[in-house]
Protein backbone atom coordinates (compact mmCIF):
# COMPACT_ATOMS: atom_id res chain seq x y z
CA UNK A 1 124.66 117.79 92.88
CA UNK A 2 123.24 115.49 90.09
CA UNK A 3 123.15 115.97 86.95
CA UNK A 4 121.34 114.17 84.53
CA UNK A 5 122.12 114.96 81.19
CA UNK A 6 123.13 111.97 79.14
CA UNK A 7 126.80 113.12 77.36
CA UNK A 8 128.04 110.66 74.83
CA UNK A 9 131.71 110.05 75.15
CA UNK A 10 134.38 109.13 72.72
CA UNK A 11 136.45 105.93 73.81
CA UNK A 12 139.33 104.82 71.93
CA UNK A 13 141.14 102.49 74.84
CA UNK A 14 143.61 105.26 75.45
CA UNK A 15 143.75 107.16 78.87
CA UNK A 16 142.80 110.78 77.53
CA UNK A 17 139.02 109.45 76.80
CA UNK A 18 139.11 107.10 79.75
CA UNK A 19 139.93 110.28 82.29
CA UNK A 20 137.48 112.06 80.19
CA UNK A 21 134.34 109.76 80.82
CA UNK A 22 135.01 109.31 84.26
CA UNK A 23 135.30 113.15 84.97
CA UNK A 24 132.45 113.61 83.66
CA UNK A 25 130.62 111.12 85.65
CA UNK A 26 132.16 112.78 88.92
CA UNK A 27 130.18 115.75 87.92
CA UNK A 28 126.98 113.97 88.04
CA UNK A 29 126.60 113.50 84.03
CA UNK A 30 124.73 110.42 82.74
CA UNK A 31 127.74 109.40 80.95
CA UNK A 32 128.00 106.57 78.47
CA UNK A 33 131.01 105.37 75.78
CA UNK A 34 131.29 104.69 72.75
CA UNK A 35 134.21 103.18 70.94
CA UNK A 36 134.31 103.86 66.74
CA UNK A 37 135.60 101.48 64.59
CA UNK A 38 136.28 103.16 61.27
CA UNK A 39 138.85 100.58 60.10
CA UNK A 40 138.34 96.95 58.49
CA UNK A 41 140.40 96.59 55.29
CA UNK A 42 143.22 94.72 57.19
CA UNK A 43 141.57 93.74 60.77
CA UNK A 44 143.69 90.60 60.20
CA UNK A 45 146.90 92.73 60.07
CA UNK A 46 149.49 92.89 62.59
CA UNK A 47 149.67 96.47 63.12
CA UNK A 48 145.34 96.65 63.65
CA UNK A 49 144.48 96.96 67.11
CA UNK A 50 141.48 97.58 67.06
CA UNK A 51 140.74 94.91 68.67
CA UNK A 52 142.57 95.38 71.52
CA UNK A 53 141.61 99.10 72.02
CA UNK A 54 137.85 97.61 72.22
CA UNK A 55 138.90 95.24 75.30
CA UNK A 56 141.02 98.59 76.53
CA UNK A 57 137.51 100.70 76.40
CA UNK A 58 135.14 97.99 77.68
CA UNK A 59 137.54 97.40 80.81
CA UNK A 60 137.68 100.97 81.61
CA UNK A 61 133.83 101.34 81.77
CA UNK A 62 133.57 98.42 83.98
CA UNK A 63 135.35 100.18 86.45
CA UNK A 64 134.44 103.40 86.35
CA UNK A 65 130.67 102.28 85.94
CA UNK A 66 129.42 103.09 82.57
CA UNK A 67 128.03 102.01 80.04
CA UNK A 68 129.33 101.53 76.68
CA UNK A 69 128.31 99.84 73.05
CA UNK A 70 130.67 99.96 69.58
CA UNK A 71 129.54 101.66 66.29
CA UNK A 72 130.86 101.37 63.16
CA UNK A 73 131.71 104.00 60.34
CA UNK A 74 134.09 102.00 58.21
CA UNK A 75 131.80 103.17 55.42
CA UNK A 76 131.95 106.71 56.74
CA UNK A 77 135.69 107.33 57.17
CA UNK A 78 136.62 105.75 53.64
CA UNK A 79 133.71 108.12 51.80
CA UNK A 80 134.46 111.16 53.84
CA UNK A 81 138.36 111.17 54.87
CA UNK A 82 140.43 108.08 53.71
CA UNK A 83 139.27 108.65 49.70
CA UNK A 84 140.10 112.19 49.78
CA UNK A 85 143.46 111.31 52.19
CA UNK A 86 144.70 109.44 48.94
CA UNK A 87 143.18 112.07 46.62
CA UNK A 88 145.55 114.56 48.18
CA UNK A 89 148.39 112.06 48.42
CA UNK A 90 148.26 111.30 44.73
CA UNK A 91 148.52 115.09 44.07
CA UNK A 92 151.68 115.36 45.52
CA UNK A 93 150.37 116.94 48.81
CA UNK A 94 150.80 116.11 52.29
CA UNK A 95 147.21 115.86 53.98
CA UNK A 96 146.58 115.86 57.84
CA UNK A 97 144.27 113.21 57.77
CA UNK A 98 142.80 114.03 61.63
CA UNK A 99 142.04 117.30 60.54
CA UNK A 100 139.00 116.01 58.42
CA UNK A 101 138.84 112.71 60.22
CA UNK A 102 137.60 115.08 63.40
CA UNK A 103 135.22 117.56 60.92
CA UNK A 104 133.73 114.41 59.43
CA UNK A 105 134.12 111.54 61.57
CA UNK A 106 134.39 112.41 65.20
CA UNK A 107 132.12 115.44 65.19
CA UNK A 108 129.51 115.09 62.74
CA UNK A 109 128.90 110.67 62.04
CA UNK A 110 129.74 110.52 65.88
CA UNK A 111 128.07 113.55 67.03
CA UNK A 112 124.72 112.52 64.58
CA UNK A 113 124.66 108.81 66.72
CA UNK A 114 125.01 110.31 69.73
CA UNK A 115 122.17 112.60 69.40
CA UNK A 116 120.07 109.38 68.08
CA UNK A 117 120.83 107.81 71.44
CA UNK A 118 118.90 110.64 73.48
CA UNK A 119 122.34 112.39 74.21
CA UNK A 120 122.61 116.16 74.87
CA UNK A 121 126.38 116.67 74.07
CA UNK A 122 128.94 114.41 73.08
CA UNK A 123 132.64 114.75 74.83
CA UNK A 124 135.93 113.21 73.71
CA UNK A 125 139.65 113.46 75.18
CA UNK A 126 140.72 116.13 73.31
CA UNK A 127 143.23 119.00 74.86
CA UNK A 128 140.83 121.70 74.01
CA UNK A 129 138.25 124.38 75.73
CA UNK A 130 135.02 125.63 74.70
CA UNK A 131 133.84 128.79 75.83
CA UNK A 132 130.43 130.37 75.15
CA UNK A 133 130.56 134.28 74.79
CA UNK A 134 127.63 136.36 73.89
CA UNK A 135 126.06 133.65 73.07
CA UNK A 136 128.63 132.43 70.48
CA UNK A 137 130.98 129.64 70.66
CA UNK A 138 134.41 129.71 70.91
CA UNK A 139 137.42 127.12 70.64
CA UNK A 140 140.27 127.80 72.82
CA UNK A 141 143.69 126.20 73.13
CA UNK A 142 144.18 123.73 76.09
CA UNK A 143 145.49 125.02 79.60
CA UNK A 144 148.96 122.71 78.50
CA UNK A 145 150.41 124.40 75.75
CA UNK A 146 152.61 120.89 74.79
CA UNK A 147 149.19 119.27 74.34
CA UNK A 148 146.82 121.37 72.81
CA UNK A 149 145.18 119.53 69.63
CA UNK A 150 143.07 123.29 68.86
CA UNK A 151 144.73 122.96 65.50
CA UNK A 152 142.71 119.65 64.09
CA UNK A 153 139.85 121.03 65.88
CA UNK A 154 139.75 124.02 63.61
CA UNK A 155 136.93 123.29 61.16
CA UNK A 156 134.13 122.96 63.83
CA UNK A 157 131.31 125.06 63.68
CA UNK A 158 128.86 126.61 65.94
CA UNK A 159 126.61 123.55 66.43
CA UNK A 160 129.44 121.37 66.89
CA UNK A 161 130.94 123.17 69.11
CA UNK A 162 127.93 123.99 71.25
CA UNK A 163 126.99 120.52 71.46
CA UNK A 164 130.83 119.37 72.66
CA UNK A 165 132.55 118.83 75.87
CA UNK A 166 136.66 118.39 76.00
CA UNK A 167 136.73 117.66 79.98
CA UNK A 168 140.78 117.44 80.32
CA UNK A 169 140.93 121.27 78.46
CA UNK A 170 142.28 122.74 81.97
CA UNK A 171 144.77 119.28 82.60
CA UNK A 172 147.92 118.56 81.48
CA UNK A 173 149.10 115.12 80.50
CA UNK A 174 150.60 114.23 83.74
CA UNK A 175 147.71 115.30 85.96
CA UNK A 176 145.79 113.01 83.25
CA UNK A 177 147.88 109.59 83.99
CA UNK A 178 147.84 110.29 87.48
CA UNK A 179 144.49 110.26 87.62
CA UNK A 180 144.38 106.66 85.78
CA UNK A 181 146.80 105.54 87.88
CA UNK A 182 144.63 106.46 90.99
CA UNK A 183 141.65 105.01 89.77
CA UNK A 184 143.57 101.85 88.93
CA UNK A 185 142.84 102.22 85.26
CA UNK A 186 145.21 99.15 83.67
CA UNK A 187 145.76 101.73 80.40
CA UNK A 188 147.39 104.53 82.32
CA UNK A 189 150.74 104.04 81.32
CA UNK A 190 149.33 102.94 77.45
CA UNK A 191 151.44 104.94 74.63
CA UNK A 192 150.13 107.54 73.00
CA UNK A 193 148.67 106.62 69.20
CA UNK A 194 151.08 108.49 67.00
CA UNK A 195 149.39 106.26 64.05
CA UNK A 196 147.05 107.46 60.95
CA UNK A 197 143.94 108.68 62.65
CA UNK A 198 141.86 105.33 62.93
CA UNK A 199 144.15 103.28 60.67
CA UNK A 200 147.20 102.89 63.08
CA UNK A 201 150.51 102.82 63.06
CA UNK A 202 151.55 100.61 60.02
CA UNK A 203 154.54 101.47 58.10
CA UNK A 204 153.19 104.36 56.01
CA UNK A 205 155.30 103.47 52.91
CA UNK A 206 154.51 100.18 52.67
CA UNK A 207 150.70 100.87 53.59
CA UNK A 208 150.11 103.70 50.84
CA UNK A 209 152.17 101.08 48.14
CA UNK A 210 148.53 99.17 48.64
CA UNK A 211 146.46 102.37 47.61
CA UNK A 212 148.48 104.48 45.23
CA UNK A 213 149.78 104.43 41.72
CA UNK A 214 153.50 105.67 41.57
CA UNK A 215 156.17 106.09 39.19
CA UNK A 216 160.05 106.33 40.14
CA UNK A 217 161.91 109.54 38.90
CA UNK A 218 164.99 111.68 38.72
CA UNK A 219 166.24 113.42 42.05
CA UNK A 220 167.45 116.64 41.36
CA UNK A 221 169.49 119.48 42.76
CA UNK A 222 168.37 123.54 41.86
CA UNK A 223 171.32 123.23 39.50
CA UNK A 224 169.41 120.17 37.97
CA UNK A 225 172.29 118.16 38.74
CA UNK A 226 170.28 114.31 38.86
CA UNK A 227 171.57 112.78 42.13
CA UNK A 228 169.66 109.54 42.74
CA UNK A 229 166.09 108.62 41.80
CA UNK A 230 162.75 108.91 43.94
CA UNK A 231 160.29 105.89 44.35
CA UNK A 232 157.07 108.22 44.07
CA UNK A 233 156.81 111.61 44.59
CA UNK A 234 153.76 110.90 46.73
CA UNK A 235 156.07 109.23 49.61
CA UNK A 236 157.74 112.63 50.39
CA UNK A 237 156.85 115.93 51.87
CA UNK A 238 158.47 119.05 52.20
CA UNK A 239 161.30 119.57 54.41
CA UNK A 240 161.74 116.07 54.63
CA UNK A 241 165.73 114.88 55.39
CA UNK A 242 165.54 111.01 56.18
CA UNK A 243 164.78 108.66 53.74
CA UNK A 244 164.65 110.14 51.00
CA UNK A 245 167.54 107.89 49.76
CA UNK A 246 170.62 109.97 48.67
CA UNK A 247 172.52 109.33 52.09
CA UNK A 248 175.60 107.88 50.11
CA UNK A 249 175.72 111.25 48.35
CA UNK A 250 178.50 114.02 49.37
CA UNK A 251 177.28 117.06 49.83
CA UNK A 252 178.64 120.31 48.88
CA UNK A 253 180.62 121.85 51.31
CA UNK A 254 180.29 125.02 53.07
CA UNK A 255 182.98 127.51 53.67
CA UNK A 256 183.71 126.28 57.58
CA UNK A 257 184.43 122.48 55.69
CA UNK A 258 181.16 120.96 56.93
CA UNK A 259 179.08 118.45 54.73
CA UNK A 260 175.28 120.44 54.86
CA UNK A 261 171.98 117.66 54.95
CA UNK A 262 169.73 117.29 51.91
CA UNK A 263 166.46 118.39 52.24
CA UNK A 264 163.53 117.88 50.08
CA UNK A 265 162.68 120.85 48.59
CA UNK A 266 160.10 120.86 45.67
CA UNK A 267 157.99 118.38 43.55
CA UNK A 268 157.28 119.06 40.22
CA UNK A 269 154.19 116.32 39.52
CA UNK A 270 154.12 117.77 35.64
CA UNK A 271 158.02 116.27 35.30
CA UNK A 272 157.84 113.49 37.74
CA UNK A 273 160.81 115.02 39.49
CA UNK A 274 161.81 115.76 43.43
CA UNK A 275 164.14 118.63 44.02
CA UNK A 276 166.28 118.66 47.01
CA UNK A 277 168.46 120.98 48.79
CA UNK A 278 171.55 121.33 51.14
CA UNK A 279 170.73 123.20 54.39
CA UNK A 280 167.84 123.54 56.64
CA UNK A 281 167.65 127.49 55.56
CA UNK A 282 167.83 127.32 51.71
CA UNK A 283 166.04 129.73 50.26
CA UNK A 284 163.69 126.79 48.59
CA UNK A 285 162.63 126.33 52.10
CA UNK A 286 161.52 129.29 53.34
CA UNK A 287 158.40 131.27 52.44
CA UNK A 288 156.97 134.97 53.11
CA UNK A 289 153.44 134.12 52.17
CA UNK A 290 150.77 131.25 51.87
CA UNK A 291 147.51 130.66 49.70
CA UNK A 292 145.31 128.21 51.49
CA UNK A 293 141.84 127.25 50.22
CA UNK A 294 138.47 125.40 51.75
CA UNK A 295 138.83 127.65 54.49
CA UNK A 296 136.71 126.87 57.36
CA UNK A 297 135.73 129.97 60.10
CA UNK A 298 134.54 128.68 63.86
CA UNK A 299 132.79 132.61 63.90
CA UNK A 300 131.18 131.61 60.70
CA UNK A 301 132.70 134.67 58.94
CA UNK A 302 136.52 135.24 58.19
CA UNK A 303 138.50 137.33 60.86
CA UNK A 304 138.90 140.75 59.83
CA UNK A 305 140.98 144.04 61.68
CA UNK A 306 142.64 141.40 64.46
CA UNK A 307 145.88 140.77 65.31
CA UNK A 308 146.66 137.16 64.55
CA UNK A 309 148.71 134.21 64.79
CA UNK A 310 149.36 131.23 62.60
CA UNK A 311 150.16 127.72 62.76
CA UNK A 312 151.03 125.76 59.61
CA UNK A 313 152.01 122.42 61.47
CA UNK A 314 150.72 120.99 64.28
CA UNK A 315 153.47 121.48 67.11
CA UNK A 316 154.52 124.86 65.09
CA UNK A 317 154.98 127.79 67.39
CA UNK A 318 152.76 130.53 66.26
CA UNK A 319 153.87 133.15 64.19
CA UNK A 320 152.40 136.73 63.33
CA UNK A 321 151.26 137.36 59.77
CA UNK A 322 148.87 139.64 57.85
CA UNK A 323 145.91 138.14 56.29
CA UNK A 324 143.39 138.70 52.82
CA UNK A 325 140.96 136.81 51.58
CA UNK A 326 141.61 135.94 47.94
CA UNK A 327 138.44 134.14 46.77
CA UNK A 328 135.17 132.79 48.06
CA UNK A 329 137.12 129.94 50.31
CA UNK A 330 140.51 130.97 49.82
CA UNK A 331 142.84 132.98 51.29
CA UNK A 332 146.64 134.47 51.57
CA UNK A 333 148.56 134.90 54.90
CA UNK A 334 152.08 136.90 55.11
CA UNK A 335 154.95 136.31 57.29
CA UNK A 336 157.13 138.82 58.79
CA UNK A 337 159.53 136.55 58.50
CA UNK A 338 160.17 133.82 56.38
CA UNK A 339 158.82 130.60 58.06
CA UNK A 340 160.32 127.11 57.02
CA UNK A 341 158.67 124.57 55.07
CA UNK A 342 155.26 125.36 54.72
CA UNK A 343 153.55 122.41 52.82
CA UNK A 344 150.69 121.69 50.37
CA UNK A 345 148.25 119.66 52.11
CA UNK A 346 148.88 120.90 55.83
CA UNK A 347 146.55 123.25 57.58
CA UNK A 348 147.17 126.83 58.33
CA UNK A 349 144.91 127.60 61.27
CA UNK A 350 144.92 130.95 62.83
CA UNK A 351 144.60 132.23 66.38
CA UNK A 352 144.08 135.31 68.54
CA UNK A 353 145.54 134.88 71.82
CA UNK A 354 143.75 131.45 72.81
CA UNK A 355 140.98 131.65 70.60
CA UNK A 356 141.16 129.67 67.24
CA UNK A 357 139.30 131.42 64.52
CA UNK A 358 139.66 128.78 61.89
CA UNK A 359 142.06 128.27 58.89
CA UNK A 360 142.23 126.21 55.62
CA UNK A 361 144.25 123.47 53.71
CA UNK A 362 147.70 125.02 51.93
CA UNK A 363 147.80 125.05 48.59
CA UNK A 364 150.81 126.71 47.89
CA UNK A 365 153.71 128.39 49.60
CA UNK A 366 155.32 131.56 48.26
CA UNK A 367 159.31 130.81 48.31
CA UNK A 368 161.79 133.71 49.28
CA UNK A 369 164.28 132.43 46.68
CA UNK A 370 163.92 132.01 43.30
């Protein structure tokens, strides 16, 4: 059976889109790609591959028999997500940058050219599901549970969602390269981008030292001991243990002899100062409760009376909590247990069963210690 409807589809060279395009041309789709380029500051750089992704994307389509054209949103990505990326970053948080990169970029500059081009829906490789029920949309986690990207997908809203396809939602990532590999796709084996979404994977250090301001400062312990001396506040995040350059500094030791880690703990942007810890269960690292703002609701309308589930870190197992909302866009979440290194900046999306009802950006977690 054909058909016809023209669907839109997300390239980036990797095999998750590729697999994705040519599934839906199995099913009879008029499919055709299209490959973003939302990077240019460095296109000369070593670690841009851009380039190469394009040749990646273009090759794929020739064999599976589409069509595809590039589109650029440099001027997009650094208005809508890289400016407020740094914003963050300079604030002494510790953004997800796909998180907005997908709200702004992927579904709403993408979706917004795809509909110019006479398509109906737009698809990408994401490890998601849609489901319509009573005539509302829903986002559901992906069949593979080591996979599913639900948790960047969490500020979509109903016309996103009802205009969006995620074809490898019931795969997992195996079925997904063997299905390159059958088709003869040359990218089935490619890595996985683990990169900046759209930027790439520079080393992050040394790429924010080209966009931020920073100021070196004290490391101290919660005894306000100084132990060494940061290079920035804005080049650490919470629960962070390499790099943060005290390695040459004994630790205290426990009561079996063993040295404990240092962890980082706290940032105080007022003082200029990072706080770090010994152990991964200090009581600086664990929290009971969360306040998260901008929250974003796929129902439109924050959950109330469900049993839920939160995430506040991609590849997080969920955990139950009770939730309130404490403002307009903001809201509090409470653990039943404490839950380890909850950070400013991160998302804190929440789910029942499958179903992802939405979240918002973590302003602040609530410490069980003092």
């Amino acid at each position: 059976m054909t058909n016809r409807k023209k669907i839109v589809v997300g390239m980036s060279g990797g095999v998750d889109s590729s697999v994705a395009a040519w599934i839906l041309k199995e099913q009879g789709y008029e499919v055709v790609g299209l490959f973003m380029k939302n990077w240019e500051d460095d296109d000369s750089s070593d670690f841009c591959l851009a380039k190469q992704d394009w040749l990646d994307a273009v090759s794929v389509a020739d064999v599976i028999g589409i069509d595809i054209e590039a589109v650029n949103f440099a001027t997009e990505y650094k208005e809508r997500v890289f400016t407020e990326f740094l914003r963050e970053y300079e604030a002494g948080r510790t953004p997800n940058p796909d998180v907005l990169c997908n709200a702004e970029i992927k579904f709403k500059a993408f979706l917004d050219h795809a509909i110019s081009l006479g398509a109906e829906q737009i698809a990408t490789g994401h490890y998601a599901r849609v489901r319509e029920n009573s005539s509302r949309f829903e986002l559901l986690k992906a069949k593979d549970p080591g996979k599913d990207q639900s948790y960047f997908l969490h500020r979509l809203n109903q016309d996103q969602l009802s205009r969006t396809l995620f074809p490898l939602g019931e795969l997992n990532k195996t079925q997904v390269r063997q299905i390159a590999q059958k088709l003869g796709l040359h990218n089935a084996r490619k890595k996985d981008s683990t990169g900046i979404c759209f930027i790439g994977e520079r080393p992050f250090r040394e790429f924010l030292n080209r966009y931020l301001s920073f100021e070196p400062g004290p490391i101290k312990t919660p005894e306000g001991d100084i132990i060494g001396e940061h290079v920035g506040l804005s080049f650490y995040t919470i629960g962070q243990r390499k790099g943060i350059g005290i390695g040459g500094v004994r630790a205290y030791k426990k009561e079996d002899g063993q040295h404990r880690p240092w962890y980082v703990a706290r940032k105080d942007m007022a003082n200029n100062t990072l706080y770090v810890v010994q152990g991964h269960s200090h009581p600086w690292l664990m929290s009971l409760e969360l306040v998260a703002g901008q929250s974003s609701w796929i129902a439109q309308t924050p959950p109330a009376g469900k049993t839920m589930t939160v995430r506040t870190r991609y590849r997080q197992q969920d955990v139950s909590c009770s939730f309130s909302m404490s403002g307009p866009a903001q809201f509090n979440a409470r653990f039943a247990e404490p839950q380890w290194a909850i950070t400013p900046g991160q998302s804190a999306v929440f789910y029942q069963d499958d179903v992802c009802l939405g979240g918002g950006i973590i302003e602040e977690a609530l410490s069980s210690g003092s």
